[in-house]
C-alpha atoms as a PDB file:
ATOM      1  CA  UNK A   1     -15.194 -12.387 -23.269  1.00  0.00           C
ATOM      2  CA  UNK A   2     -11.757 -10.720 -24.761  1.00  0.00           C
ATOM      3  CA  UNK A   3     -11.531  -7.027 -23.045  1.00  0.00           C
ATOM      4  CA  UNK A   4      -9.432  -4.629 -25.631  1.00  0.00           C
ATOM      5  CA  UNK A   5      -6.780  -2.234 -24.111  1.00  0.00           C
ATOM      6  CA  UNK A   6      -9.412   0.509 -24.494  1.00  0.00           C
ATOM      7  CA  UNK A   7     -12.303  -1.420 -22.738  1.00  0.00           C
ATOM      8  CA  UNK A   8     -10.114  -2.263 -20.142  1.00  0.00           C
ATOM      9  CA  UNK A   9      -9.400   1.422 -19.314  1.00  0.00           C
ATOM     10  CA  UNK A  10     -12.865   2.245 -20.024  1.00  0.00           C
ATOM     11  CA  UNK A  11     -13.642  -0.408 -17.065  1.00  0.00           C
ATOM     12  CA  UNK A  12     -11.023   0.803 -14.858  1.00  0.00           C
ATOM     13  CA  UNK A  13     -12.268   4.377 -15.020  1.00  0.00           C
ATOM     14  CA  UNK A  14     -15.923   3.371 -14.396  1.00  0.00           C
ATOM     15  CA  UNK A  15     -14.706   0.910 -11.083  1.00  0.00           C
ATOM     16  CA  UNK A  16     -12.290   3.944  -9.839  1.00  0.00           C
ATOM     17  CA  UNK A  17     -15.036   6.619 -10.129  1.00  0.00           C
ATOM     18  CA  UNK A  18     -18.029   3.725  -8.691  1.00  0.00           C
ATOM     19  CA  UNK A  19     -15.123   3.237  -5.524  1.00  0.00           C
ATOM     20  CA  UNK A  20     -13.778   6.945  -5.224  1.00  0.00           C
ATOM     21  CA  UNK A  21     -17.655   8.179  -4.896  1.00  0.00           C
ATOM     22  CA  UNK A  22     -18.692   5.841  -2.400  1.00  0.00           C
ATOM     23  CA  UNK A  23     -15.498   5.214  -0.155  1.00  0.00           C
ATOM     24  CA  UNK A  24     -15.709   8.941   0.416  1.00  0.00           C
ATOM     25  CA  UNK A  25     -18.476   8.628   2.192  1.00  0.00           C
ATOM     26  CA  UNK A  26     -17.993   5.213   3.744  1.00  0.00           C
ATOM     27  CA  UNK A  27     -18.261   7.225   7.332  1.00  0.00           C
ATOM     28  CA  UNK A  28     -21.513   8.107   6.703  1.00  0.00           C
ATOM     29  CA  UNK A  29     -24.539   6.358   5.136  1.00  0.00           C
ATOM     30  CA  UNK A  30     -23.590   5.499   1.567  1.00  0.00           C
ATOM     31  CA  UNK A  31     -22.344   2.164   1.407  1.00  0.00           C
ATOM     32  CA  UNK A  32     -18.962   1.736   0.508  1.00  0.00           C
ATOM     33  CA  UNK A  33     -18.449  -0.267  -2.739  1.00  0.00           C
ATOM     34  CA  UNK A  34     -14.615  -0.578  -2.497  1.00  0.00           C
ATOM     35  CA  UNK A  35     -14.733  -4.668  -1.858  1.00  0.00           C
ATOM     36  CA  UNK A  36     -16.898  -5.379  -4.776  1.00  0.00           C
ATOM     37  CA  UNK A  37     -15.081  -2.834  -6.783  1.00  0.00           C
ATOM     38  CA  UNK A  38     -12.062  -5.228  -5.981  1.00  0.00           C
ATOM     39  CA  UNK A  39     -13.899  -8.024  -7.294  1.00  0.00           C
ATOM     40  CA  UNK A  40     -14.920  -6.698 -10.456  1.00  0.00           C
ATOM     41  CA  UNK A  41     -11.713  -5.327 -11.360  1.00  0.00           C
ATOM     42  CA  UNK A  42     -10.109  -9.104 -10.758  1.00  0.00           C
ATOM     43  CA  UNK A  43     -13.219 -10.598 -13.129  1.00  0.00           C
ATOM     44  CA  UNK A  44     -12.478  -7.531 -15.767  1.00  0.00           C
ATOM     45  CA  UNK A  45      -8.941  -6.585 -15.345  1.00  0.00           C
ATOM     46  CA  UNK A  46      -7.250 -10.229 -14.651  1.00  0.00           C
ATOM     47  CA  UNK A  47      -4.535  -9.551 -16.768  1.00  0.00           C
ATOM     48  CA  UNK A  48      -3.775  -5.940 -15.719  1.00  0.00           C
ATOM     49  CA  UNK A  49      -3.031  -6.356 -11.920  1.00  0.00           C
ATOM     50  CA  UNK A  50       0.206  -4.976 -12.377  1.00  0.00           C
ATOM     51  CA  UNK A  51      -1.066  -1.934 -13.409  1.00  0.00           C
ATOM     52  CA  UNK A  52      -4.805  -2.080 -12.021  1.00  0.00           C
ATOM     53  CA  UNK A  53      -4.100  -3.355  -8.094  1.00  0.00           C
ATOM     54  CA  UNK A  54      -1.845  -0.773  -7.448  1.00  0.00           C
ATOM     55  CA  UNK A  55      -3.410   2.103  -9.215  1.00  0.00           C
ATOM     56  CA  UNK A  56      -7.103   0.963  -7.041  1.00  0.00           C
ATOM     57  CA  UNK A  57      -5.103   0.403  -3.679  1.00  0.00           C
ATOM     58  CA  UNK A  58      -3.461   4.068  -4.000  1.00  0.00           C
ATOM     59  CA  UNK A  59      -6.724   5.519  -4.627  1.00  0.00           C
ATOM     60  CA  UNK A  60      -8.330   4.072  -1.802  1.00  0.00           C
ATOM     61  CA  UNK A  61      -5.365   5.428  -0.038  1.00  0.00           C
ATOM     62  CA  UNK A  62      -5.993   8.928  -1.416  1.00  0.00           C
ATOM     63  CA  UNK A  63      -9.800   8.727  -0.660  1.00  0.00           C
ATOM     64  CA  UNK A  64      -9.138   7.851   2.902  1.00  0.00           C
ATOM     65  CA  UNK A  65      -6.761  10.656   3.012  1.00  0.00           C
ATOM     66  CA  UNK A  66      -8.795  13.035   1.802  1.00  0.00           C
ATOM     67  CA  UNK A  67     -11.806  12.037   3.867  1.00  0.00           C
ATOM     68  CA  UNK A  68      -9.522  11.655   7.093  1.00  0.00           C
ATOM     69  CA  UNK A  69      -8.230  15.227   6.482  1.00  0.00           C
ATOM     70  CA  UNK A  70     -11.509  17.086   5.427  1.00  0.00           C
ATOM     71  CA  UNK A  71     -12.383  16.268   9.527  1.00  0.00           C
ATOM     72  CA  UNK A  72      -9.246  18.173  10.590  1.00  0.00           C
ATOM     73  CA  UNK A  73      -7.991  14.964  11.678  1.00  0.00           C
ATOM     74  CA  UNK A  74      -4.221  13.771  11.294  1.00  0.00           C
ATOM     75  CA  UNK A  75      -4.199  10.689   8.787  1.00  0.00           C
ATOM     76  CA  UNK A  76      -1.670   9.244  10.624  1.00  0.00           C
ATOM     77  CA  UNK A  77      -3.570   9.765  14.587  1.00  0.00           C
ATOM     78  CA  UNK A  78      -6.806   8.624  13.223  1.00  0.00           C
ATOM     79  CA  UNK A  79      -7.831   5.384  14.836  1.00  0.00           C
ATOM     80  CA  UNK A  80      -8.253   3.520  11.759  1.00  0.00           C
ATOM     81  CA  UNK A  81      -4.161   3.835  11.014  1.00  0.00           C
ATOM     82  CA  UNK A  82      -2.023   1.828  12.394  1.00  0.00           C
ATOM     83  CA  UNK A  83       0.263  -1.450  11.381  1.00  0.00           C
ATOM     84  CA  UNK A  84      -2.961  -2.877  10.487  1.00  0.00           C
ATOM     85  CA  UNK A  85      -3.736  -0.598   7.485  1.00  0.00           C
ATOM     86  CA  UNK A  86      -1.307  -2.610   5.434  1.00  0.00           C
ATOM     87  CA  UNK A  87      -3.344  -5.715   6.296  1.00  0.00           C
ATOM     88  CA  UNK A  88      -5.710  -4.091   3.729  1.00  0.00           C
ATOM     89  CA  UNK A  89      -3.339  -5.165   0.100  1.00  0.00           C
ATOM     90  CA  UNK A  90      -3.753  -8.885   0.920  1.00  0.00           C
ATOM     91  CA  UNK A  91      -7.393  -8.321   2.277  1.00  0.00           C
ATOM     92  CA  UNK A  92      -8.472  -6.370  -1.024  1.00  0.00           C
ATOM     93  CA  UNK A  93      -5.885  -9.088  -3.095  1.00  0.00           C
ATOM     94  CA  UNK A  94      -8.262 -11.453  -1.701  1.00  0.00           C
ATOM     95  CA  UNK A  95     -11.362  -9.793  -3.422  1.00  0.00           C
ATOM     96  CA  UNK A  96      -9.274  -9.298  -6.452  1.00  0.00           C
ATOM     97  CA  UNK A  97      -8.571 -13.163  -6.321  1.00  0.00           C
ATOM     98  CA  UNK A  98     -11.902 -14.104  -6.562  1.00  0.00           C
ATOM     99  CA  UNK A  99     -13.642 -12.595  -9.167  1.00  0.00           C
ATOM    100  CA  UNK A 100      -9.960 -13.591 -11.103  1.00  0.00           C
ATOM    101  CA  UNK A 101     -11.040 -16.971 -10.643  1.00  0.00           C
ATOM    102  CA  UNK A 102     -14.363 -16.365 -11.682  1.00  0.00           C
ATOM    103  CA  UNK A 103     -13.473 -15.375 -15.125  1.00  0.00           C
ATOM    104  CA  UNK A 104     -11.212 -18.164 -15.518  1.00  0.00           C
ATOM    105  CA  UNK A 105     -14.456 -19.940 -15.047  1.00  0.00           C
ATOM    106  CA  UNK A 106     -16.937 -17.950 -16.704  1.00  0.00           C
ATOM    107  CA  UNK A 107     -19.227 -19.765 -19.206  1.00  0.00           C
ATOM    108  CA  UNK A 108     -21.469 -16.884 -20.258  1.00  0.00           C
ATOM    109  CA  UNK A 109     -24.663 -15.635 -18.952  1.00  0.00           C
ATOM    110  CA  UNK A 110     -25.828 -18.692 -16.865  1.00  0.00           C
ATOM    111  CA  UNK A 111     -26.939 -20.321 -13.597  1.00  0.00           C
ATOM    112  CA  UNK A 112     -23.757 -21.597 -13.039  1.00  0.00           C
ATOM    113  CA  UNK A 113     -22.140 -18.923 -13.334  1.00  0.00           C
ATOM    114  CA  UNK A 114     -24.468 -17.165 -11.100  1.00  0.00           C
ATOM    115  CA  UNK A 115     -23.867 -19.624  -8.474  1.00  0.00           C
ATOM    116  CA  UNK A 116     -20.295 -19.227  -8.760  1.00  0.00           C
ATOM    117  CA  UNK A 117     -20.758 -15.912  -8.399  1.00  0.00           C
ATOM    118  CA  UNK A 118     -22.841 -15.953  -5.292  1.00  0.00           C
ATOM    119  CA  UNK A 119     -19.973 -18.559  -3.844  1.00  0.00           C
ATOM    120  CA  UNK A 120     -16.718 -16.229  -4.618  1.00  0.00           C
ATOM    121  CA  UNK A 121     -18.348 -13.439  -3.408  1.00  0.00           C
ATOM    122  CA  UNK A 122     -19.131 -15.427   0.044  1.00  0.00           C
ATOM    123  CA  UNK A 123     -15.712 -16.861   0.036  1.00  0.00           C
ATOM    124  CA  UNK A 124     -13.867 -13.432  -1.085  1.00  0.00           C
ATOM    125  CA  UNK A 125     -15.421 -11.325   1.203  1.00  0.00           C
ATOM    126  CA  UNK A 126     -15.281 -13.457   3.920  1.00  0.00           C
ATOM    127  CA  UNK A 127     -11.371 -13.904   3.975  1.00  0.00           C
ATOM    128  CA  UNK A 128     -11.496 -10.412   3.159  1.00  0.00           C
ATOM    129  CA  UNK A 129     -13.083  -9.429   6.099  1.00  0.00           C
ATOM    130  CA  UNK A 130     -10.845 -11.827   8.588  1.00  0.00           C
ATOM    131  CA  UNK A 131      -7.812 -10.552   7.562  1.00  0.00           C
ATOM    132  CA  UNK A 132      -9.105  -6.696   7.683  1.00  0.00           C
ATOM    133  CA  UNK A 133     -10.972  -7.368  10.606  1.00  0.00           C
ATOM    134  CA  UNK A 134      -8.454  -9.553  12.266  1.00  0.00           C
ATOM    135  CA  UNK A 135      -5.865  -7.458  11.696  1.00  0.00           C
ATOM    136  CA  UNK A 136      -7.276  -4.234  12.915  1.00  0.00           C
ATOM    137  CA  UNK A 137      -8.757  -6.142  16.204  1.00  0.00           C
ATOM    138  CA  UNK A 138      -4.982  -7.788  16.971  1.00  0.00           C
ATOM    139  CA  UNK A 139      -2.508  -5.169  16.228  1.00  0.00           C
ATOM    140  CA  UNK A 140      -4.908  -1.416  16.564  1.00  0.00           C
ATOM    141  CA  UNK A 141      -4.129   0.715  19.442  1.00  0.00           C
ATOM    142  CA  UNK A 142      -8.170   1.357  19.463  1.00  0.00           C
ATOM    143  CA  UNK A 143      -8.780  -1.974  20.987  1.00  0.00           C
ATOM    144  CA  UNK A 144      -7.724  -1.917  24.678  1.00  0.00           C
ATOM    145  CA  UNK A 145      -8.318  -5.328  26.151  1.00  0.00           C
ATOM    146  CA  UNK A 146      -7.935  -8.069  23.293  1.00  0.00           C
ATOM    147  CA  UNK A 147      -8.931 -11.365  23.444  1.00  0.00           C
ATOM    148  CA  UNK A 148     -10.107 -14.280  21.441  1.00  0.00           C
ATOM    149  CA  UNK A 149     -14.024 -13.937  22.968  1.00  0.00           C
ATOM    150  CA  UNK A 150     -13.579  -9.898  21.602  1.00  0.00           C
ATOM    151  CA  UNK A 151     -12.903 -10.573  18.537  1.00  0.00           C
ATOM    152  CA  UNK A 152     -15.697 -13.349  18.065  1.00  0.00           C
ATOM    153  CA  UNK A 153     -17.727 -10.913  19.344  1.00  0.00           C
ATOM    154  CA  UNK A 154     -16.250  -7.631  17.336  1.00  0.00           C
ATOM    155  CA  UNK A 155     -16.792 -10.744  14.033  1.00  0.00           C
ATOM    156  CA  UNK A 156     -20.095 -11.186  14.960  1.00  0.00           C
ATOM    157  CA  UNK A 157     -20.781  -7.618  15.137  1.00  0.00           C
ATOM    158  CA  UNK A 158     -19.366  -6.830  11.309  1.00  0.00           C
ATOM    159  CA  UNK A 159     -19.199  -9.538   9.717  1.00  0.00           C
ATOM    160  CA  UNK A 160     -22.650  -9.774   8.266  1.00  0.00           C
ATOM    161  CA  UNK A 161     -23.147  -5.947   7.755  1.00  0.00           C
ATOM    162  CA  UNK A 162     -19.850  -6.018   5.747  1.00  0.00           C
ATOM    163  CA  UNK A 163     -21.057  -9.526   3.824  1.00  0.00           C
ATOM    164  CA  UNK A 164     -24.624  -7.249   3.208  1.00  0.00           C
ATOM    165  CA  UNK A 165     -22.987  -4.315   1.908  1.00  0.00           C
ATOM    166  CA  UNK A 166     -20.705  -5.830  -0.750  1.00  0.00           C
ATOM    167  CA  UNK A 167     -22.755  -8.490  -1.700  1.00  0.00           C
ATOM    168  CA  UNK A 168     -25.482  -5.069  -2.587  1.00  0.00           C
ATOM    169  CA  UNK A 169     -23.013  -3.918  -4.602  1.00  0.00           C
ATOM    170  CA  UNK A 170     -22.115  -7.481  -6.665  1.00  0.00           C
ATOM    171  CA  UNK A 171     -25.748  -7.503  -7.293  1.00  0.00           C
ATOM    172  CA  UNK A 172     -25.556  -4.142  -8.696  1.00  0.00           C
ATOM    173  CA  UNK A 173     -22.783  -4.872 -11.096  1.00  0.00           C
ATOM    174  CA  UNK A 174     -24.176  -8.617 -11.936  1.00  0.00           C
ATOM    175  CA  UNK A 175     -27.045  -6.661 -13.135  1.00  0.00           C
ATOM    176  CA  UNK A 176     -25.371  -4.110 -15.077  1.00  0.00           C
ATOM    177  CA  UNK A 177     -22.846  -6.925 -16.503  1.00  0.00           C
ATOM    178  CA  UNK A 178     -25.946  -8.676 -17.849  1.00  0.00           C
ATOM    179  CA  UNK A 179     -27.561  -5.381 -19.412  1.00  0.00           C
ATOM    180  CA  UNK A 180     -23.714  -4.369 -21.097  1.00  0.00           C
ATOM    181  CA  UNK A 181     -23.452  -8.123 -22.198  1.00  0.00           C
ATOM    182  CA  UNK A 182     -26.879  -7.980 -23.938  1.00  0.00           C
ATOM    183  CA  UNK A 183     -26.523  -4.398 -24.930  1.00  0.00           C
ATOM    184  CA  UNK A 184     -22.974  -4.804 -26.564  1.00  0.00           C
ATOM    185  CA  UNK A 185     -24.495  -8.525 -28.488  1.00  0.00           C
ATOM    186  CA  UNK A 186     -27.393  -6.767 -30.145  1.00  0.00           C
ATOM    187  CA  UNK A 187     -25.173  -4.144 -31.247  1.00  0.00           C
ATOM    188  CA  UNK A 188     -23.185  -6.721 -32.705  1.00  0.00           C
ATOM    189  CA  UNK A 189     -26.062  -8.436 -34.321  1.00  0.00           C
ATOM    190  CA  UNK A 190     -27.205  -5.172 -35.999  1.00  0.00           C
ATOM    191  CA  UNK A 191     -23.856  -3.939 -37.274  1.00  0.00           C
ATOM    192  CA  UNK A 192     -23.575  -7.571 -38.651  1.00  0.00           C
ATOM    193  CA  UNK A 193     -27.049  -7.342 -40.112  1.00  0.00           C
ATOM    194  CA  UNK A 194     -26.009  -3.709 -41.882  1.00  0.00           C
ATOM    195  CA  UNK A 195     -23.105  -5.213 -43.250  1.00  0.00           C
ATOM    196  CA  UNK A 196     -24.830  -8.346 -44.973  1.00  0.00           C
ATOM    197  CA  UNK A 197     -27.481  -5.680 -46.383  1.00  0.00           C
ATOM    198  CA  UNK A 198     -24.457  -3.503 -47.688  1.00  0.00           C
END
């Protein structure tokens, strides 16, 4: 599966818009797609993270920002920021990681590929979540007493809700993968077909 320039913006676009519209609301209901975004933009954009990291991490940036500051808050006082914030490039490289490795193992639409799927997306998101997690327990100002039984506790309390949420969302774009990569094949097969009539 070769990705021209074009397709590979086209891709970005969709990821930034699926991540922008549901990271603003990711203090509310709506779950919050921005780990499996990560994911899918290693599996689509693997040879673009130059461009493509950056540009996602700045928008999440931006997002929080926004969302932050549309509750007459100070970014900067809110309890979410503090040294730990910057845990959140490796954290988010560590999504991106995995579905890059994914697609330098992709065979096609398959079960092993599905099960590789499932097992990145347990192993992403979990080292995802222990460096977010980890670092927000260990170096936040919010947490007042630390210690190692709080933060097996605090894991206990988000890991699987986080796990839930963005393994949702890599169903969601599994499925739509599959549709596009069946979609895109029969239009293939019937611009082929024109041309051998013509």
């Amino acid at each position: 599966m070769t990705l021209s320039q074009p397709q590979r913006i086209g891709l970005f676009i969709l990821l930034a818009l699926v991540m922008a519209g549901t990271r603003i609301n990711h203090f509310s209901a709506m779950p919050d797609a921005s780990w499996a975004v990560f994911l899918a933009a290693g599996f689509y954009l693997r040879g673009s993270m130059r461009w493509a990291f950056p540009a996602l991490m700045a928008l999440a940036v931006f997002v929080d920002f926004l969302v932050i500051s549309s509750q007459g808050l100070s970014f900067w006082s809110h309890y979410c920021m503090s040294a730990a914030y910057w845990f959140l490039i490796p954290a988010y490289a560590a999504m991106w990681a995995g579905g890059s490795w994914l697609r330098s193992r992709y065979s096609g639409l398959d079960l092993p590929s599905l099960g590789m799927l499932a097992g990145v997306t347990l192993a992403a998101t979990s080292l995802c979540f222990l460096v977010s997690n980890g670092s927000f327990y260990w170096l936040s100002d919010s947490i007042a007493a630390r210690s190692l039984d709080g933060w097996m506790q605090n894991l206990a309390d988000w890991y699987l809700p986080y796990l839930r949420t963005t393994a949702a969302w890599v169903c969601v774009g599994a499925a739509a993968h599959v549709i596009g990569t069946r979609w895109l094949r029969l239009l293939a097969n019937q611009s082929q077909a024109s041309g051998q009539r013509g």
